[in-house]
Structures are given as C-alpha cells and as structure tokens.
C-alpha atoms as a PDB file:
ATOM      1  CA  UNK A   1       0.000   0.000   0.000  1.00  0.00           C
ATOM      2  CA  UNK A   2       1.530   3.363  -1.184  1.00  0.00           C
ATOM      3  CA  UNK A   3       1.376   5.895   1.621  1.00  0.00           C
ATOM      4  CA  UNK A   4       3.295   9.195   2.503  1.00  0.00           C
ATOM      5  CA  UNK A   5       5.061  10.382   5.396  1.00  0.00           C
ATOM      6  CA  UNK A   6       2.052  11.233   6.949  1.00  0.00           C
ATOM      7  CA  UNK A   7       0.570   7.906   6.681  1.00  0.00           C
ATOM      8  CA  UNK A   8      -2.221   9.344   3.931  1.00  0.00           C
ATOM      9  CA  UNK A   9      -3.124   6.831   1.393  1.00  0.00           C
ATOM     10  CA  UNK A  10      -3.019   6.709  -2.169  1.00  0.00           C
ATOM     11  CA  UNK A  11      -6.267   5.607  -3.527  1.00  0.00           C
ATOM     12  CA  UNK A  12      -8.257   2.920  -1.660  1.00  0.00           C
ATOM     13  CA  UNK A  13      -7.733   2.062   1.957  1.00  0.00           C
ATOM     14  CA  UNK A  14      -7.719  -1.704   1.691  1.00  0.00           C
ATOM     15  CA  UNK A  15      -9.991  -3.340   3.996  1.00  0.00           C
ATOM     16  CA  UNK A  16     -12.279  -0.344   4.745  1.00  0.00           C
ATOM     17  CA  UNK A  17     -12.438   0.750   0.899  1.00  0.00           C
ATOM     18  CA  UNK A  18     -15.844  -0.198  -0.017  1.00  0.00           C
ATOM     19  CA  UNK A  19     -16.941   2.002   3.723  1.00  0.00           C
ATOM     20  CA  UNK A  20     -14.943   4.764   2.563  1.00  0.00           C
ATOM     21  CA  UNK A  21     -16.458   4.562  -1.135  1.00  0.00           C
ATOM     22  CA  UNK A  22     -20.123   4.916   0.206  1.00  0.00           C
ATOM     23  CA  UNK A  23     -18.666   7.882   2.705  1.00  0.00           C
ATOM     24  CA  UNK A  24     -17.441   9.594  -0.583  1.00  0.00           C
ATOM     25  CA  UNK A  25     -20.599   9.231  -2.532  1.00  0.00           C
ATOM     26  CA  UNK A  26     -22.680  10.033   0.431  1.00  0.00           C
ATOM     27  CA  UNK A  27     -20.125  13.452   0.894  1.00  0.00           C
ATOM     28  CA  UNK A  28     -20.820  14.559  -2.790  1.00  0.00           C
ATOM     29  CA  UNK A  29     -24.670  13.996  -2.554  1.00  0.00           C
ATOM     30  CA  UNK A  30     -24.665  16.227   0.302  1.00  0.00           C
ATOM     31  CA  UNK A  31     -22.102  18.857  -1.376  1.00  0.00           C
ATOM     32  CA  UNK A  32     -24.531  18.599  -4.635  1.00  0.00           C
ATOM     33  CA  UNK A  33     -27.685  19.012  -2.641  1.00  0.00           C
ATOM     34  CA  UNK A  34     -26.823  21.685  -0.311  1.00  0.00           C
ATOM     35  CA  UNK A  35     -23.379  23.630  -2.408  1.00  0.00           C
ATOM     36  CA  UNK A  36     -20.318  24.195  -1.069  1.00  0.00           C
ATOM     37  CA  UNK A  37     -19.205  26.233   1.601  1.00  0.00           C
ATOM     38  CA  UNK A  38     -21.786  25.323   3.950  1.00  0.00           C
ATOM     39  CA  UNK A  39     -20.989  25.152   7.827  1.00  0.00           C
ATOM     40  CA  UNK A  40     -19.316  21.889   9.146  1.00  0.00           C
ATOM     41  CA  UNK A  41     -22.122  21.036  11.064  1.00  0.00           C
ATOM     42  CA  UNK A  42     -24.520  20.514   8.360  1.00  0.00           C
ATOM     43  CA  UNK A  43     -22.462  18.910   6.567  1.00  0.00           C
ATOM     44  CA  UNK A  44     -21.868  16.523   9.582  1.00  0.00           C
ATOM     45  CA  UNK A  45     -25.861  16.157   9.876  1.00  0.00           C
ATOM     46  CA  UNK A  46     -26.500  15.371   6.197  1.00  0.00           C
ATOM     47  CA  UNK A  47     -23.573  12.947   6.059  1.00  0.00           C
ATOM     48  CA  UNK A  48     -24.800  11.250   9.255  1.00  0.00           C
ATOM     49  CA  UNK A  49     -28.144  11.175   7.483  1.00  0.00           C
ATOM     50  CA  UNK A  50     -27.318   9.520   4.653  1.00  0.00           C
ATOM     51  CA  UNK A  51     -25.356   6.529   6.456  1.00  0.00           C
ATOM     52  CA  UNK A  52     -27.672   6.306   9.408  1.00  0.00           C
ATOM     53  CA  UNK A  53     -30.471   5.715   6.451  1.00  0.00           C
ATOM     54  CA  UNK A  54     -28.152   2.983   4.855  1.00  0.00           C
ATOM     55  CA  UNK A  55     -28.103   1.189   8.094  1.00  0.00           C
ATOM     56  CA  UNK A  56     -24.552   2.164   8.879  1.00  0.00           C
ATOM     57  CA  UNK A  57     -23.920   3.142  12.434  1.00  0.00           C
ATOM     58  CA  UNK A  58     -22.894   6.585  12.941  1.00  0.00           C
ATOM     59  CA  UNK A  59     -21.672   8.457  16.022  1.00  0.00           C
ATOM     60  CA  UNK A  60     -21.337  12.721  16.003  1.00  0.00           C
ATOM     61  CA  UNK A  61     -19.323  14.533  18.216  1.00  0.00           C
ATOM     62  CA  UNK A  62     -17.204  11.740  19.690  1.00  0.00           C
ATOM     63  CA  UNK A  63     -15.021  12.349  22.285  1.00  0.00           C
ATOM     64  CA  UNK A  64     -11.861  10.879  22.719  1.00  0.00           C
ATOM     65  CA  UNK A  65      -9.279  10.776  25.674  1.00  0.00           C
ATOM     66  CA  UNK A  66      -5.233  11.304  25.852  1.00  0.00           C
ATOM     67  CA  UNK A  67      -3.392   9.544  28.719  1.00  0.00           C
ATOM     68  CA  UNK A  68      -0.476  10.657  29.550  1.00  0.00           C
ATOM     69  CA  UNK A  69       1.428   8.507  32.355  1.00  0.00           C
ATOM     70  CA  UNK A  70      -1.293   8.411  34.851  1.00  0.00           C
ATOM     71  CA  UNK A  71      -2.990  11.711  33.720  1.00  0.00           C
ATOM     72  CA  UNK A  72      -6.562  11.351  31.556  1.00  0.00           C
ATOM     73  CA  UNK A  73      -7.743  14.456  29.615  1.00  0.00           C
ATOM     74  CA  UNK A  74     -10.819  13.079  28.956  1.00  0.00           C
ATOM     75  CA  UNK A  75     -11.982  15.483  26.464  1.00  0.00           C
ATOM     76  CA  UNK A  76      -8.833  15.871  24.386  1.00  0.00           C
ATOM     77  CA  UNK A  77     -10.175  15.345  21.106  1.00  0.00           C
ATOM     78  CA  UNK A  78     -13.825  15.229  19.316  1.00  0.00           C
ATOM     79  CA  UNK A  79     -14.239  13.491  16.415  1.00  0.00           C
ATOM     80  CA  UNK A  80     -16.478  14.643  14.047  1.00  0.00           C
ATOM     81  CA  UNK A  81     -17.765  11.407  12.650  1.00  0.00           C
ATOM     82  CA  UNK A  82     -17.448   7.475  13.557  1.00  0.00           C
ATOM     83  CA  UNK A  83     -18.835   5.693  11.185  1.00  0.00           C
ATOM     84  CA  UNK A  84     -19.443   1.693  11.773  1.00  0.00           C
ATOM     85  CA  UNK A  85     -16.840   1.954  14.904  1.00  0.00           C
ATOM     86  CA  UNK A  86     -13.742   1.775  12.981  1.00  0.00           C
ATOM     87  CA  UNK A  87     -13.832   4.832  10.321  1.00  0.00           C
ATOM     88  CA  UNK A  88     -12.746   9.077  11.590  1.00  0.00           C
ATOM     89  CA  UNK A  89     -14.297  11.232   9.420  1.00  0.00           C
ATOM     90  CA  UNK A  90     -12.894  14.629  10.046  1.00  0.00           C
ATOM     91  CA  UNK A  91     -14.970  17.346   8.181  1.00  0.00           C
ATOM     92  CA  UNK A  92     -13.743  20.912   6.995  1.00  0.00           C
ATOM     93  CA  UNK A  93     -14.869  23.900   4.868  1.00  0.00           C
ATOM     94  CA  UNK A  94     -11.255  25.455   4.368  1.00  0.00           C
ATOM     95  CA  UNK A  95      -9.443  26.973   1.101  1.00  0.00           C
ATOM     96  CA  UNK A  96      -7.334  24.435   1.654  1.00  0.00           C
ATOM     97  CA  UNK A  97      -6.765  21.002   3.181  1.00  0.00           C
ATOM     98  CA  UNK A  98      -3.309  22.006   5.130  1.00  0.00           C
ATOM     99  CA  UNK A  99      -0.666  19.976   7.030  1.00  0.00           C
ATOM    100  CA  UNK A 100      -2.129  20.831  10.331  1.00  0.00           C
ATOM    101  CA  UNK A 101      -5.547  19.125   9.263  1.00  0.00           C
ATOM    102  CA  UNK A 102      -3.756  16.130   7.897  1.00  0.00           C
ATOM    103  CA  UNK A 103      -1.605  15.803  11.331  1.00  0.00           C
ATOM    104  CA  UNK A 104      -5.481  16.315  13.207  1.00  0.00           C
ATOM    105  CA  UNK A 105      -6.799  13.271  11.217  1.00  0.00           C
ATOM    106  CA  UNK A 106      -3.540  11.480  12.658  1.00  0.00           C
ATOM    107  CA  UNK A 107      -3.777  12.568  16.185  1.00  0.00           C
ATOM    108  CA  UNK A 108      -7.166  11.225  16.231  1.00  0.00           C
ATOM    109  CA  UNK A 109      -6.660   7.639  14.923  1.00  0.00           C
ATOM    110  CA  UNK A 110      -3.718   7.534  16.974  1.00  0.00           C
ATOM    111  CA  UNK A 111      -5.459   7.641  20.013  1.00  0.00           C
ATOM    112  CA  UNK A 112      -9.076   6.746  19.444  1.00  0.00           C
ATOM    113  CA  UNK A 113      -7.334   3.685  18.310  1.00  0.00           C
ATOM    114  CA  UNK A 114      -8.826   3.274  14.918  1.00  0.00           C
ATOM    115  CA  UNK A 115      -7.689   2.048  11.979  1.00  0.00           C
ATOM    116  CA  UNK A 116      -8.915   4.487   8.906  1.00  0.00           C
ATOM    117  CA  UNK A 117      -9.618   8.264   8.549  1.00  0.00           C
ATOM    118  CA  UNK A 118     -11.037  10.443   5.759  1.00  0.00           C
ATOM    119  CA  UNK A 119      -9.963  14.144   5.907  1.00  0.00           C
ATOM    120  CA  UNK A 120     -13.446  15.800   3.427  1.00  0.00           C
ATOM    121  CA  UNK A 121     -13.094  19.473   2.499  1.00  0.00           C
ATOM    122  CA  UNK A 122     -16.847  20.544   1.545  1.00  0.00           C
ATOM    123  CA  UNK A 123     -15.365  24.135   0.210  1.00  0.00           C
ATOM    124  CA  UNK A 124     -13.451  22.415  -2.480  1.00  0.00           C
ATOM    125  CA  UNK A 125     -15.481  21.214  -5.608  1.00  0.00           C
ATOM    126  CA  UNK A 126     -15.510  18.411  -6.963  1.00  0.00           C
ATOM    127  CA  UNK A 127     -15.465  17.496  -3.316  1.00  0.00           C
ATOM    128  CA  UNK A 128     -14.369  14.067  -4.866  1.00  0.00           C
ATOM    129  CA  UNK A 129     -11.214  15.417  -6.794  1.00  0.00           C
ATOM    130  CA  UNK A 130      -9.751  17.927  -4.557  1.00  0.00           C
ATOM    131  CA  UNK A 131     -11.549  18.113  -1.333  1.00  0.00           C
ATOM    132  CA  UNK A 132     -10.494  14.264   0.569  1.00  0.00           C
ATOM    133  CA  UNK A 133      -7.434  12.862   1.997  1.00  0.00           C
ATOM    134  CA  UNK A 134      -7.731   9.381   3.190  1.00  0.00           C
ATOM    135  CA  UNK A 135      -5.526   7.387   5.955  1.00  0.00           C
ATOM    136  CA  UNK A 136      -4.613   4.146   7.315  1.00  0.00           C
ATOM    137  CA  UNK A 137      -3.052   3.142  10.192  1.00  0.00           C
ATOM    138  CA  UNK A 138      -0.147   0.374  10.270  1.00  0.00           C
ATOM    139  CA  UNK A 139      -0.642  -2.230  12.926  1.00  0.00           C
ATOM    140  CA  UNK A 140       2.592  -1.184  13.713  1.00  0.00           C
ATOM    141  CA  UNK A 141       1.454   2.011  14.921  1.00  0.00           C
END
C-alpha cells in the first residue's frame, strides 16, 4: 500500500475501501444538494443522514481521551464522525486542506485507536477530486 510520510493513502484504503467509497458518494450527494461552503455542522448532519439511512452506524461529536502517564484528559479530542466503529471522518470547509488538518486526522486515529480516517473538504469542488485525503493506520502504529 503506497502511503506518505504522513501515513495518507493513495487511492483505496484496503480493507475499509468499499466504507470509505459509500462515505465519498454520500459526501458529494450532500455537497450537490446543499453547495459548497456550507458550515461543518450541516455537513456533519447530512452525512450522518445519509449513512444512518443505509443502516450504517454513525456516532457525532465523539469524544476521545489522551493519557499521559497516569494523567486522563478526557476530552482531548472530538471526532467529528465514527462511522461503523472503525472509520474518523474529520470534516472541513477550508481553502485548503493544510498539514495541520492532515496531522489532526492522525492525532485522532492515533489515540481513538482506529484504523482508517477520511480528511473531506466541503469548500473544495468536486469534493471528490480535490476536497479528501484518506488514511490508514499500520498495525505497527
């Protein structure tokens, strides 16, 4: 699998590629339905929408700890998106997707512990050609 530095993947992410397909096409429908731009939250509600009418289970808002020795900051992070228990989808509506959102995706599969991320930029259209970044995890990590 050809990845990066950062650990973003080129094209499918293996065993979660068919999730991350329907994530995609779920992420344009919403970008063609409602135009770009809109606020991250309603993208996050249409995109929990459409996969919570699919069947798929979908948690918003999750929050997710860092330990650190024996200190727990409980709160540390808040992913936008969980979808099925093993896919981070983090959401933006930037000019850009930057280094610093890339490293955010990391930092949250790092230590929520889960294996694949999409990174989905709702300003950028076709939200499918310029707007997503996707990422696996080794099991080494």
């Amino acid at each position: 699998m050809d990845t990066n530095e950062l650990g973003e993947v080129a094209g499918e992410i293996g065993p979660y590629a068919e999730l991350t397909r329907s994530v995609i096409g779920a992420g344009i429908e919403v970008q063609r339905r409602l135009g770009p731009w809109l606020l991250e939250s309603a993208c996050e509600a249409g995109l929990a929408y459409e996969f919570e009418q699919s069947g798929h289970t979908v948690e918003r808002q999750v929050s997710v700890p860092i330990r650190y020795r024996g200190l727990v900051v409980p709160n540390a992070f808040r992913l936008d998106l969980l979808i099925d228990g093993v896919l981070v989808v983090e959401l933006k509506v930037a000019e850009a997707i930057t280094k610093e959102h890339e490293a955010q995706v990391l930092s949250y599969l790092r230590f929520s512990e889960k294996p694949a991320g999409l990174l989905m930029n709702f300003a950028l259209q076709p939200l499918a050609k310029c707007g997503i970044r996707r990422f696996l995890m080794s099991s080494s990590s």
